[in-house]
N, C-alpha and C. Protein backbone atom coordinates (compact mmCIF):
# COMPACT_ATOMS: atom_id res chain seq x y z
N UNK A 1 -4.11 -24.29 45.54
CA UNK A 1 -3.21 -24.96 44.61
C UNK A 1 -2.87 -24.03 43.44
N UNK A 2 -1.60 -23.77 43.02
CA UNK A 2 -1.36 -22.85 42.15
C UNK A 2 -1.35 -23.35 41.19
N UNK A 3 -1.45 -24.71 40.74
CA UNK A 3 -1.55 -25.15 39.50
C UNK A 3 -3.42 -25.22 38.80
N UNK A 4 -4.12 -25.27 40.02
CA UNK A 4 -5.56 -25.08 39.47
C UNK A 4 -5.52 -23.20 39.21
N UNK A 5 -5.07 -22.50 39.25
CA UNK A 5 -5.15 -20.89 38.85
C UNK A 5 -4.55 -21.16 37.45
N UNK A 6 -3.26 -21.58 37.23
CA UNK A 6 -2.80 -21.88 35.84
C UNK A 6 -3.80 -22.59 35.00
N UNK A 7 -4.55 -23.53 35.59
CA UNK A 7 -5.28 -24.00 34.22
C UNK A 7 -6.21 -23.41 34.00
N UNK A 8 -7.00 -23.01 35.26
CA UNK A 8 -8.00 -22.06 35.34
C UNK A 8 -7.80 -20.83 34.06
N UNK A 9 -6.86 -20.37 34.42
CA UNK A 9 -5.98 -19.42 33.25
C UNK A 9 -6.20 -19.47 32.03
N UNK A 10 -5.52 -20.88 31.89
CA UNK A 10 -5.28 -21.21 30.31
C UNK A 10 -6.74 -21.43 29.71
N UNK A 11 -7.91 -22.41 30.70
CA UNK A 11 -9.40 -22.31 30.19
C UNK A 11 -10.06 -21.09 29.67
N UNK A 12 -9.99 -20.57 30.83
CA UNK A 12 -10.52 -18.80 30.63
C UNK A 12 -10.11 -18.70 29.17
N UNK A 13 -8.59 -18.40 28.97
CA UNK A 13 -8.14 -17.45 27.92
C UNK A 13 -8.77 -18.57 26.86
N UNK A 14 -8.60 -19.78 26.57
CA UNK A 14 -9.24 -20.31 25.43
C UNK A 14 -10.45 -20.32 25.53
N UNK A 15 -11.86 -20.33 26.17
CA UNK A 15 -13.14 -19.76 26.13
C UNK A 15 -12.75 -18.14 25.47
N UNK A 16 -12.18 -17.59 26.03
CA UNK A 16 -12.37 -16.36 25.71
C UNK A 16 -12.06 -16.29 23.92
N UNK A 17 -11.11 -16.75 23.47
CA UNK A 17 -10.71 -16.44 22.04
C UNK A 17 -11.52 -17.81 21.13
N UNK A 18 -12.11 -18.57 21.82
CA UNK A 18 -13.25 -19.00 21.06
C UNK A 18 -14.37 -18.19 20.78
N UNK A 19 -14.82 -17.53 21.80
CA UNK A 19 -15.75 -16.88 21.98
C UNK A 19 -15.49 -15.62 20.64
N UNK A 20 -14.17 -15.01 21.07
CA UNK A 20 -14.22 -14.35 19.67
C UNK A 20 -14.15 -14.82 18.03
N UNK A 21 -13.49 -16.06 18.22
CA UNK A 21 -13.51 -16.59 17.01
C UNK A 21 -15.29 -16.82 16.19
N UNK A 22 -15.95 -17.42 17.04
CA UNK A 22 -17.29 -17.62 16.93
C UNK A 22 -18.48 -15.99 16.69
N UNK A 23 -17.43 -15.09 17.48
CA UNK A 23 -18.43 -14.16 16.71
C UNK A 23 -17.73 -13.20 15.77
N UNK A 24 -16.35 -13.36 15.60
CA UNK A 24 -16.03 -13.07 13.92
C UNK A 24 -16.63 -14.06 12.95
N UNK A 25 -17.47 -15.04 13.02
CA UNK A 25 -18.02 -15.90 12.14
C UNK A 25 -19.49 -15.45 12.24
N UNK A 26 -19.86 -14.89 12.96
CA UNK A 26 -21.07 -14.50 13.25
C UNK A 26 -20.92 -13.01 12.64
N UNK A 27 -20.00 -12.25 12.50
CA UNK A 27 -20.15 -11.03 11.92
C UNK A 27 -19.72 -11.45 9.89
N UNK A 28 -18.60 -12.37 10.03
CA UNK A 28 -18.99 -12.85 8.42
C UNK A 28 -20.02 -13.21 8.04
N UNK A 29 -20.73 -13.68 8.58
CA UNK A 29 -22.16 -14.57 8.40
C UNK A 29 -22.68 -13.37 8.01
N UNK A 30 -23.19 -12.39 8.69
CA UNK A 30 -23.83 -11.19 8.29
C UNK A 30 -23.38 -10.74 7.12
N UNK A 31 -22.05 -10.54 6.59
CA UNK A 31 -22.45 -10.37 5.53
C UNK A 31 -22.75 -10.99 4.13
N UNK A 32 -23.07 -12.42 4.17
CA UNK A 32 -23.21 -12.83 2.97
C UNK A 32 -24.86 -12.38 2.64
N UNK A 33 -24.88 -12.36 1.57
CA UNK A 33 -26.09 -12.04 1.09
C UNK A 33 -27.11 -13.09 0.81
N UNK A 34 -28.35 -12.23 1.69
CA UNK A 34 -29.66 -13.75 0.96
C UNK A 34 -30.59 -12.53 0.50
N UNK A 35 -31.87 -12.54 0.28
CA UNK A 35 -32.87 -12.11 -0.73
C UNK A 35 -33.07 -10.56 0.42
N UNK A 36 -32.59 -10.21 1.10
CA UNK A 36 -32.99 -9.17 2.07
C UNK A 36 -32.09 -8.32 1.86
N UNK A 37 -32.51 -6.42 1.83
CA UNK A 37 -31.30 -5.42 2.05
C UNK A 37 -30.91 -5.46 3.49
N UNK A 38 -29.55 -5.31 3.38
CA UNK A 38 -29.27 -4.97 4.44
C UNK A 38 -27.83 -4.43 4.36
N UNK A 39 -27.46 -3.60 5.12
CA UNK A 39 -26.62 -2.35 5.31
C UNK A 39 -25.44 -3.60 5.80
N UNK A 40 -25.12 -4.46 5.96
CA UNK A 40 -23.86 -5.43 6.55
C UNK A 40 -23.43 -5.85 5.20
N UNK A 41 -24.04 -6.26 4.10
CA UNK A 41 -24.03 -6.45 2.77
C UNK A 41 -22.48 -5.71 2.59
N UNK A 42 -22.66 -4.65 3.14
CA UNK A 42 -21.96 -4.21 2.17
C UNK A 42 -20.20 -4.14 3.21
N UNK A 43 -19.99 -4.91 4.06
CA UNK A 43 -19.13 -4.74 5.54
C UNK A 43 -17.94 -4.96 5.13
N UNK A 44 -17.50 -5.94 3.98
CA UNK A 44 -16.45 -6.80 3.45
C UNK A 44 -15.49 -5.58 2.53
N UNK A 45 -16.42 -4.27 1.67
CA UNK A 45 -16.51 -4.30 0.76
C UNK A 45 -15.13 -2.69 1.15
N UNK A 46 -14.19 -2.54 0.40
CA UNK A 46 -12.94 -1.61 0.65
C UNK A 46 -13.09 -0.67 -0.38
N UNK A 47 -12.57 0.02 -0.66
CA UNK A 47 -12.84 1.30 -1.59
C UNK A 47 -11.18 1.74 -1.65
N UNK A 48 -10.43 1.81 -2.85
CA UNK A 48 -9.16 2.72 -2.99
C UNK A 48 -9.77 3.97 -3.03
N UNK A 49 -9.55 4.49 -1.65
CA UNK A 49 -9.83 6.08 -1.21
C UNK A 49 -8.51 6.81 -1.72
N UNK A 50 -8.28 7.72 -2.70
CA UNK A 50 -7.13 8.56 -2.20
C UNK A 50 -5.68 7.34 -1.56
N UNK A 51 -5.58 6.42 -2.69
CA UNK A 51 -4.48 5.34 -2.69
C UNK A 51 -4.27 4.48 -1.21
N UNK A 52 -5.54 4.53 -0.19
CA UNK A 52 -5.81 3.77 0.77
C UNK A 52 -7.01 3.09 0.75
N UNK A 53 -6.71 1.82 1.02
CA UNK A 53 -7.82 1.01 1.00
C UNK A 53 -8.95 1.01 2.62
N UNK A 54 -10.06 2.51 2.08
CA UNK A 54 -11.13 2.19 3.13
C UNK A 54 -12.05 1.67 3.05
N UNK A 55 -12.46 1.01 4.38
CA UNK A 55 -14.54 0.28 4.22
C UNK A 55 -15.19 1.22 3.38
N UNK A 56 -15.58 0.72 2.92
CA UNK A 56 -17.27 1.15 2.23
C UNK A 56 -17.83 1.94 3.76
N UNK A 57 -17.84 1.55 4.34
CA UNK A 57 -18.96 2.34 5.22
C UNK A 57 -18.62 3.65 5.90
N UNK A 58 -17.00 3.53 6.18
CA UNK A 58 -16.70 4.87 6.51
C UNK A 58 -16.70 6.08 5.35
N UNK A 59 -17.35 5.57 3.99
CA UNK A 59 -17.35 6.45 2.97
C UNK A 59 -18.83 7.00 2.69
N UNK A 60 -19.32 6.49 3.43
CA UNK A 60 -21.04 6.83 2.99
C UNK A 60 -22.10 6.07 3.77
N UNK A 61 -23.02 6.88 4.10
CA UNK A 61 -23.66 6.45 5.26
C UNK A 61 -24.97 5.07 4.47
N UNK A 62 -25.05 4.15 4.73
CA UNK A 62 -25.72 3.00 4.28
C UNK A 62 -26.95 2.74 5.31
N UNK A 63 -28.15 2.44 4.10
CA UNK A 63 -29.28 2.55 4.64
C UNK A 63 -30.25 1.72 3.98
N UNK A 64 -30.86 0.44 4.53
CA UNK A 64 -31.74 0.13 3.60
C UNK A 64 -33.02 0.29 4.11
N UNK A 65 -33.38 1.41 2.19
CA UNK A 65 -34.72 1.64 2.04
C UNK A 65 -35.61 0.95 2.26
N UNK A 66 -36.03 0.29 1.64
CA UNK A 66 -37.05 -1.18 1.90
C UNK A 66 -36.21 -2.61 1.74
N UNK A 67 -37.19 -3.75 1.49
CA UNK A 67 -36.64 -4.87 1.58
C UNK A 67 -35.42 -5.43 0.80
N UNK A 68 -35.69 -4.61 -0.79
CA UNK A 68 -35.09 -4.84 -2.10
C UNK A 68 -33.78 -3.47 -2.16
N UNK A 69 -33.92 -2.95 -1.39
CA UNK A 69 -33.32 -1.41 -1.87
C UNK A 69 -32.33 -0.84 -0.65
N UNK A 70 -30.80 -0.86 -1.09
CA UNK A 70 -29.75 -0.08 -0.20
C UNK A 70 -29.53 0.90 -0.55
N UNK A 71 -29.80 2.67 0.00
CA UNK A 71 -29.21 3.37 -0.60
C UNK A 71 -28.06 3.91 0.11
N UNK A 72 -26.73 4.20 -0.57
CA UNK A 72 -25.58 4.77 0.28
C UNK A 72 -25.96 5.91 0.00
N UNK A 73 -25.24 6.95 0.88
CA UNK A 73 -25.55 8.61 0.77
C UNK A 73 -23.76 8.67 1.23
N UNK A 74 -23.12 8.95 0.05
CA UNK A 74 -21.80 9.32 0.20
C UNK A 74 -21.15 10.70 1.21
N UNK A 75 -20.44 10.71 1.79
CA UNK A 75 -20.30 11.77 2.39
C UNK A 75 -19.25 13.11 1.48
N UNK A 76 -19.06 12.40 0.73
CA UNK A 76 -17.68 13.23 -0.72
C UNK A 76 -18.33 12.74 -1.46
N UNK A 77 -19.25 13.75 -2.62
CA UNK A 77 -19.41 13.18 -3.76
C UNK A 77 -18.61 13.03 -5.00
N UNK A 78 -17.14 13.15 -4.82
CA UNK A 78 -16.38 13.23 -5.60
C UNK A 78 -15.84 11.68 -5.70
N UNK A 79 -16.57 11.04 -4.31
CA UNK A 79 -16.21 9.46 -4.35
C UNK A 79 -17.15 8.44 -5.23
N UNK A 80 -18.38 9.18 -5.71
CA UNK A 80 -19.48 7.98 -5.90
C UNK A 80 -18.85 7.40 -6.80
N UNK A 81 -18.08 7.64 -8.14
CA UNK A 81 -17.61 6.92 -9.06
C UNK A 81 -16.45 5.24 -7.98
N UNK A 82 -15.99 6.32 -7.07
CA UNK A 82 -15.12 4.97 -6.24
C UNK A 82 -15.51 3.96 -5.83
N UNK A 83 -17.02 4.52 -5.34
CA UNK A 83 -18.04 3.73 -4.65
C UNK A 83 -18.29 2.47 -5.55
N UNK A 84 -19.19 2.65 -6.61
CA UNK A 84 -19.28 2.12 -7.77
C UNK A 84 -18.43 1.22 -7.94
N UNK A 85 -16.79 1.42 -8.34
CA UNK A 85 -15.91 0.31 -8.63
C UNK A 85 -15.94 -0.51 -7.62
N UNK A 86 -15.89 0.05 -6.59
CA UNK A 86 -15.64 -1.15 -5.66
C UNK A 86 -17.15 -2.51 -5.46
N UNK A 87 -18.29 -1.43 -5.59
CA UNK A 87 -19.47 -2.55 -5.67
C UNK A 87 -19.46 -3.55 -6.62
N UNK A 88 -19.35 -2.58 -7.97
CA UNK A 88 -19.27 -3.80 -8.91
C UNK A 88 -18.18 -5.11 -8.71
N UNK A 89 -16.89 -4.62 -8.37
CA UNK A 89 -15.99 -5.67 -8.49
C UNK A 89 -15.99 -6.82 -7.16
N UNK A 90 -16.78 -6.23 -6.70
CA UNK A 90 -16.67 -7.66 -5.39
C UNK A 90 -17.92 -8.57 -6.04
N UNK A 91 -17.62 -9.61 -4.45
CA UNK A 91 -18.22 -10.87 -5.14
C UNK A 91 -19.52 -10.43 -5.07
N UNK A 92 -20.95 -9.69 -4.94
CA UNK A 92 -21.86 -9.26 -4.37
C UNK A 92 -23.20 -9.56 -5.87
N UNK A 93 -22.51 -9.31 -7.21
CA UNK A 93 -23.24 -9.24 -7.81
C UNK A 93 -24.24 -8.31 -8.32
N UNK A 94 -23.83 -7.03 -7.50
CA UNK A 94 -25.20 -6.08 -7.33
C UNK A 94 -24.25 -5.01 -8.38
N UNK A 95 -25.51 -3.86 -8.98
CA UNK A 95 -24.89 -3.47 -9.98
C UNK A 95 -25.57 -1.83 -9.48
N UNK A 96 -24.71 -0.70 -8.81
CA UNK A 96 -25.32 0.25 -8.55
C UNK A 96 -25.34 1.74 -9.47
N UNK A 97 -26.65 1.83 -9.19
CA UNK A 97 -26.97 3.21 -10.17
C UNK A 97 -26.92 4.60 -9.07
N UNK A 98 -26.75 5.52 -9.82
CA UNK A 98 -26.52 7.13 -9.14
C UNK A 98 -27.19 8.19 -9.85
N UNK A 99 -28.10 8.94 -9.26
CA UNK A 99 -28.52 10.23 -9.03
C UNK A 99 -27.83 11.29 -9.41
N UNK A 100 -26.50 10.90 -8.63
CA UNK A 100 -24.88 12.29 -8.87
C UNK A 100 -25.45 12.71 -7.37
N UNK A 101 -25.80 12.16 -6.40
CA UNK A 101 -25.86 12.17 -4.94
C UNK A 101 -26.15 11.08 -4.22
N UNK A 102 -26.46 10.17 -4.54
CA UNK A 102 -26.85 8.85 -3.64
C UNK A 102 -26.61 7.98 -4.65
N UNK A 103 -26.50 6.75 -4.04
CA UNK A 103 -25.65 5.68 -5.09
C UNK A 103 -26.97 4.51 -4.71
N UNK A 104 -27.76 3.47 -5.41
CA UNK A 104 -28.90 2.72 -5.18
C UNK A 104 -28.53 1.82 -5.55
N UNK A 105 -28.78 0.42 -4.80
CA UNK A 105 -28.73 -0.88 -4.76
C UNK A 105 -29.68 -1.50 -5.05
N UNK A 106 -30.02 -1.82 -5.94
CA UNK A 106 -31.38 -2.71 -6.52
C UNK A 106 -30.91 -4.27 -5.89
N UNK A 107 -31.54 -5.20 -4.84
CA UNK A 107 -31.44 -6.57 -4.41
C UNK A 107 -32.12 -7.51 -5.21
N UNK A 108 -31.78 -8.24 -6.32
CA UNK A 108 -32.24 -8.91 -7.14
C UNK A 108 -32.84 -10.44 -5.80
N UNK A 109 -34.16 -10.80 -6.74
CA UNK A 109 -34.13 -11.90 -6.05
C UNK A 109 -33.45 -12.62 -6.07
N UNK A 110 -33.05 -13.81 -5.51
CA UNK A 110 -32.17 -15.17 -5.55
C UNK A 110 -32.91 -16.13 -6.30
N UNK A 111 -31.49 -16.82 -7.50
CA UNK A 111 -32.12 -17.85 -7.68
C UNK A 111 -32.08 -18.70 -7.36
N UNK A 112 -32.60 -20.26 -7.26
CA UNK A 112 -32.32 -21.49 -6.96
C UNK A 112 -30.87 -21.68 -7.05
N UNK A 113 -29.75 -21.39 -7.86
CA UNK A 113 -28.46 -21.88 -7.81
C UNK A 113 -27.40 -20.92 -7.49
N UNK A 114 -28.34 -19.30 -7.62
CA UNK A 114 -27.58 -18.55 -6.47
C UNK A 114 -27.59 -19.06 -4.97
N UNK A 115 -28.36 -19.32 -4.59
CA UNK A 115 -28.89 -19.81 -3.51
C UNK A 115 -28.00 -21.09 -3.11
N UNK A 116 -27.85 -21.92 -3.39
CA UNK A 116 -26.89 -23.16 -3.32
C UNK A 116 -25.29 -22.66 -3.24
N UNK A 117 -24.90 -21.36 -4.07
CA UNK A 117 -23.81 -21.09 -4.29
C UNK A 117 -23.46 -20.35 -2.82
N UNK A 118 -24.76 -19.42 -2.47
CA UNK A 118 -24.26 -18.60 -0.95
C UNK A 118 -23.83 -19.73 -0.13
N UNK A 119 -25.05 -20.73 -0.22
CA UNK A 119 -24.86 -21.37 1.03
C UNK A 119 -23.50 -22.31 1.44
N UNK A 120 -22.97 -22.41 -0.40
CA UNK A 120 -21.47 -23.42 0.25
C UNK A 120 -20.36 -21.67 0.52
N UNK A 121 -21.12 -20.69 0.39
CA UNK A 121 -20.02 -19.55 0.84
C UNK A 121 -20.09 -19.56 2.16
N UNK A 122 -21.17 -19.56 2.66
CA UNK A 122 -21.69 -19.61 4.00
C UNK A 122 -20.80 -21.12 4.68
N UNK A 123 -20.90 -22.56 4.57
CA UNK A 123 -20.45 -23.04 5.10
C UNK A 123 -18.66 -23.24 5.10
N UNK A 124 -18.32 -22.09 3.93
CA UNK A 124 -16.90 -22.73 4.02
C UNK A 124 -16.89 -21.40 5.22
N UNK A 125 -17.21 -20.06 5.36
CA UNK A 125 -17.58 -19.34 6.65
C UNK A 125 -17.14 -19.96 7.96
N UNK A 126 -18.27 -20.58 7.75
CA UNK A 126 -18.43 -21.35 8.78
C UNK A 126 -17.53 -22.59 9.35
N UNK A 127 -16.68 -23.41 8.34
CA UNK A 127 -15.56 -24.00 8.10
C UNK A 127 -14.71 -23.37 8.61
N UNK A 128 -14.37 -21.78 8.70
CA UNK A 128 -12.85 -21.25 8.77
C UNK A 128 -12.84 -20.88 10.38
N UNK A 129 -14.65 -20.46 10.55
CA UNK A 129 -13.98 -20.75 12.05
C UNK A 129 -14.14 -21.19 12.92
N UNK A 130 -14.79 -23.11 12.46
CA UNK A 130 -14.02 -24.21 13.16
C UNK A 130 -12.73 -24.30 13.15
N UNK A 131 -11.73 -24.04 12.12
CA UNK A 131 -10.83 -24.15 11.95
C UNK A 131 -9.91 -23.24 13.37
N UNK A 132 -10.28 -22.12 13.19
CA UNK A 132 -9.58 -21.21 14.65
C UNK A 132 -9.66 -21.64 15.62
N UNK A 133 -11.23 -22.22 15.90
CA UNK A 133 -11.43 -22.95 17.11
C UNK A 133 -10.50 -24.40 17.35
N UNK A 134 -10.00 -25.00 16.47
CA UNK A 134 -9.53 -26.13 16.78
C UNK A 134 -8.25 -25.66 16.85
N UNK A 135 -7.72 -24.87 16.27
CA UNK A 135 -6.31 -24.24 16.32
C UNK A 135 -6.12 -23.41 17.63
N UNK A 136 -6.62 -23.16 17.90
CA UNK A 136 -7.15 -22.49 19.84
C UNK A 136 -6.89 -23.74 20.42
N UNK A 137 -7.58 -24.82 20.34
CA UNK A 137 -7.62 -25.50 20.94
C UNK A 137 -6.18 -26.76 20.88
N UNK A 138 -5.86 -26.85 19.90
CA UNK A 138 -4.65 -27.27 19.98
C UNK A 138 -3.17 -26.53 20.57
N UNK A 139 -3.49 -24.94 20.29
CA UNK A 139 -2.19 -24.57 21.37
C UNK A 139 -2.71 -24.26 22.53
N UNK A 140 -3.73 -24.59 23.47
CA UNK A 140 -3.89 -24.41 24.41
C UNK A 140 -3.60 -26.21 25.16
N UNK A 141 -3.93 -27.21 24.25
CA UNK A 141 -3.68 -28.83 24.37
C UNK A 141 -1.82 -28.42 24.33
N UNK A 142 -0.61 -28.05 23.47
CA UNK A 142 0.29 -28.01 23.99
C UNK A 142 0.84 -27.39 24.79
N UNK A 143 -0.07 -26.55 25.36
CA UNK A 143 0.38 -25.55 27.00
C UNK A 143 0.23 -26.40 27.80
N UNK A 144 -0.78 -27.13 27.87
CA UNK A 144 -1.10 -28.26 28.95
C UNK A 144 -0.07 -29.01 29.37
N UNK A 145 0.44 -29.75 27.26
CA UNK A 145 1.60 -30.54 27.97
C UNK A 145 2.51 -30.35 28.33
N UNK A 146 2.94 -29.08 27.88
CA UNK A 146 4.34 -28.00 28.52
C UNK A 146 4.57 -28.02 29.92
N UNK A 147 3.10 -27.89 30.54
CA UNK A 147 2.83 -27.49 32.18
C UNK A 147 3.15 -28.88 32.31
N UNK A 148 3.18 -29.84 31.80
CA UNK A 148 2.97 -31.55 32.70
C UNK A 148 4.18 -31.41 32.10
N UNK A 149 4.77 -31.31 31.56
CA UNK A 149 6.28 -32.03 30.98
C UNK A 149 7.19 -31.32 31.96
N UNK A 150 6.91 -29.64 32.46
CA UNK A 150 7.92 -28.44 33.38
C UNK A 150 7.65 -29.15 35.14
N UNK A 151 6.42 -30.34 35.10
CA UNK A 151 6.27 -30.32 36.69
C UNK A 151 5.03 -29.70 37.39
N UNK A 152 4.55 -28.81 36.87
CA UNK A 152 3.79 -28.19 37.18
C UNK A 152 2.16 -28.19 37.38
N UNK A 153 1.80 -29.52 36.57
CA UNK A 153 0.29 -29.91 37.05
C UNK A 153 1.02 -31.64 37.08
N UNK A 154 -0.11 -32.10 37.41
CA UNK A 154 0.23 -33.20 37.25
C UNK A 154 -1.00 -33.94 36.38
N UNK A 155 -0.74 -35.02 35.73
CA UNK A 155 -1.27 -36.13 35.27
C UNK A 155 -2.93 -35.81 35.38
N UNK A 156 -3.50 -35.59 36.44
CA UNK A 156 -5.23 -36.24 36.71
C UNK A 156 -5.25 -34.25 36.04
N UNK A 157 -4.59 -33.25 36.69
CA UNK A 157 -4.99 -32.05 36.40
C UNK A 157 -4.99 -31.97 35.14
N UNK A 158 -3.94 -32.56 34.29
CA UNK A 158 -3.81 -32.36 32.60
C UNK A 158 -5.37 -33.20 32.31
N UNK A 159 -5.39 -34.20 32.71
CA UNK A 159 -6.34 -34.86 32.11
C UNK A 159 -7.68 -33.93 31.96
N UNK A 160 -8.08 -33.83 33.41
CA UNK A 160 -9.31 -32.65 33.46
C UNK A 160 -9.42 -31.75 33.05
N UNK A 161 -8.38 -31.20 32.81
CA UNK A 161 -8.11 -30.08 31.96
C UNK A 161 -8.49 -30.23 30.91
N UNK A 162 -7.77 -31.38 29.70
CA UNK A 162 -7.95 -31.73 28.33
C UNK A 162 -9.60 -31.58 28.44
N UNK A 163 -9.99 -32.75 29.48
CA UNK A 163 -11.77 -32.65 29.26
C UNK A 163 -12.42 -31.58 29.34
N UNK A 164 -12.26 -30.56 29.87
CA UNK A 164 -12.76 -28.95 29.99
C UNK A 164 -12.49 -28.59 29.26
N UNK A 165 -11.50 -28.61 28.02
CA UNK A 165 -11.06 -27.65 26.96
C UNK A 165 -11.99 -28.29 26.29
N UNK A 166 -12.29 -29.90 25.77
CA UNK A 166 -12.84 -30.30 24.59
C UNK A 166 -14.50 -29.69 24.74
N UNK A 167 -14.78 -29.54 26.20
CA UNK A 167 -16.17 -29.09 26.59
C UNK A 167 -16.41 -27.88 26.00
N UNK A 168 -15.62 -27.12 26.10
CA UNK A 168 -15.56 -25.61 25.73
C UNK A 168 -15.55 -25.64 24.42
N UNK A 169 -14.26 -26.57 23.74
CA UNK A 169 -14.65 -26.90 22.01
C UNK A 169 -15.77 -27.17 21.58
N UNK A 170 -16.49 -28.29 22.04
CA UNK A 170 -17.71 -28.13 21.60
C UNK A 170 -18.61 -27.46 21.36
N UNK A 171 -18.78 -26.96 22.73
CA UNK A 171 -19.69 -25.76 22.62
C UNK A 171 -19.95 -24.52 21.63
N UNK A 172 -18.21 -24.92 21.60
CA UNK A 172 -18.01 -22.84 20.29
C UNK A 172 -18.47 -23.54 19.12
N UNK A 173 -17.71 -25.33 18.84
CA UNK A 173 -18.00 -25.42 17.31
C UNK A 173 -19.76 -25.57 17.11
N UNK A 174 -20.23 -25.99 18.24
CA UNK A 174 -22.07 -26.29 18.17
C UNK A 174 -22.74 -24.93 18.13
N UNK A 175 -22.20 -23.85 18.59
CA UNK A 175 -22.18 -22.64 18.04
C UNK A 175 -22.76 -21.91 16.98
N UNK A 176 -21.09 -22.43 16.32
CA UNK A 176 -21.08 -22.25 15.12
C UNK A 176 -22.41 -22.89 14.10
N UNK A 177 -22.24 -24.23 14.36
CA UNK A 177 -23.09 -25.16 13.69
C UNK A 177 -24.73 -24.18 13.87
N UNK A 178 -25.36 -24.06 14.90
CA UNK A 178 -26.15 -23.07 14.99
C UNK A 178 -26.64 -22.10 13.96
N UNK A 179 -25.64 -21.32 14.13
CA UNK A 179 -25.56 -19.94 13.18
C UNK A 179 -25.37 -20.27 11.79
N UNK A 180 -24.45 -20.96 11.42
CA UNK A 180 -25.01 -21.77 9.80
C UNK A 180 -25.99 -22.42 9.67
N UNK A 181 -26.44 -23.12 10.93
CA UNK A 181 -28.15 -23.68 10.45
C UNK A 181 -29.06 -22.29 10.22
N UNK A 182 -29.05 -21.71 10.88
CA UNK A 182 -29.99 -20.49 10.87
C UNK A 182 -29.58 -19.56 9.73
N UNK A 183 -28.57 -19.03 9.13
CA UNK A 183 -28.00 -18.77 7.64
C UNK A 183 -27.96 -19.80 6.73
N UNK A 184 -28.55 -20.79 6.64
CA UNK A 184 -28.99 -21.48 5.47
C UNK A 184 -30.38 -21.80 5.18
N UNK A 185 -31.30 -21.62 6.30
CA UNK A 185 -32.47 -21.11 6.55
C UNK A 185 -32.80 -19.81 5.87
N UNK A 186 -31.68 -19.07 6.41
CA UNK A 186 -32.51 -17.64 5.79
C UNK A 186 -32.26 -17.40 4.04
N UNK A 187 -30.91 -18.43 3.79
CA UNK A 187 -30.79 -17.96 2.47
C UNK A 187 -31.91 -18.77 1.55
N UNK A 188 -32.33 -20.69 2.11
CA UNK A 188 -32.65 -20.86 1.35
C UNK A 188 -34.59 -20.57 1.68
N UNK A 189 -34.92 -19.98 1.95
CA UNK A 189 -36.60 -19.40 2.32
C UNK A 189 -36.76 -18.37 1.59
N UNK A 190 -37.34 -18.47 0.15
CA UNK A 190 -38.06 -18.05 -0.68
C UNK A 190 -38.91 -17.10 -0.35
């Protein structure tokens, strides 16, 4: 039946761009910050290179020292001052000092209302990509009806269909739900 390959189709491709949606939320997730260094901290973070806006990371190799401590090792030290602006001015909070060769991240502990503040950063995160996922899922719900309105599946196939897509919805948004349980765990554990 050539109409089970078409839906087959259209499932696939929406698993598939859930799937990515769910782990671009899984790579934002990484970088919000809880009481731990870590080298993703810094993933968000752009630098006006020479009147282009590059990552932080393609500018200096990032490394955390111990638990409390990121040090970048710039690859141009003519950038550390760049480095600098850009740390301070994001949302991160962290305030870095320099040698005049390596640039150091002191990780302050968290407080109780820092802590509350990541975590509604974390769920609106986590908010944006339910949001993709349901937006996936709604133009893949009007392909369906396109195919039933052109002739091309009929009635019981749309139906089963709809139910396989919402299956697949679930799954990405329970996912999600997951990975913000487990990032609100880590931020709020003292």
């Amino acid at each position: 039946m050539a109409e089970d390959s078409v839906l087959d189709e259209l499932l696939a491709d929406a698993r598939e761009r859930m799937q990515k949606s769910v782990e671009a939320c899984r790579h934002e997730l990484a970088t919000v910050r809880t009481g731990r260094a870590s080298p993703h901290l810094l993933d968000r973070i752009t630098v006006d290179y020479y009147g282009a806006d590059t990552p932080l990371n393609q500018l200096a190799n990032v490394t955390a020292s111990d638990a409390r401590l990121l040090t970048l090792t710039p690859y141009d030290k003519n950038s550390i001052p760049l480095l600098e602006k850009a740390i301070r001015e994001s949302d991160l909070g962290l305030t870095p000092t320099n040698d005049g060769s390596v640039i150091r991240l002191q990780i302050p502990e968290l407080t109780e209302e820092r802590r509350r503040d990541l975590v509604k950063v974390v769920h609106g995160v986590g908010e944006e990509g339910k949001i993709a996922i349901r937006n996936i899922r709604r133009d893949v719900m009007q392909d369906l009806r396109d195919l039933k309105k052109e002739g091309e599946v009929g009635e019981d196939e749309e139906r089963r269909a709809e139910a396989e897509l919402q299956k697949v919805t679930d799954a990405a948004t329970g996912e999600i739900d997951e990975l913000l349980k487990a990032k609100e765990e880590e931020i709020m554990s003292v």
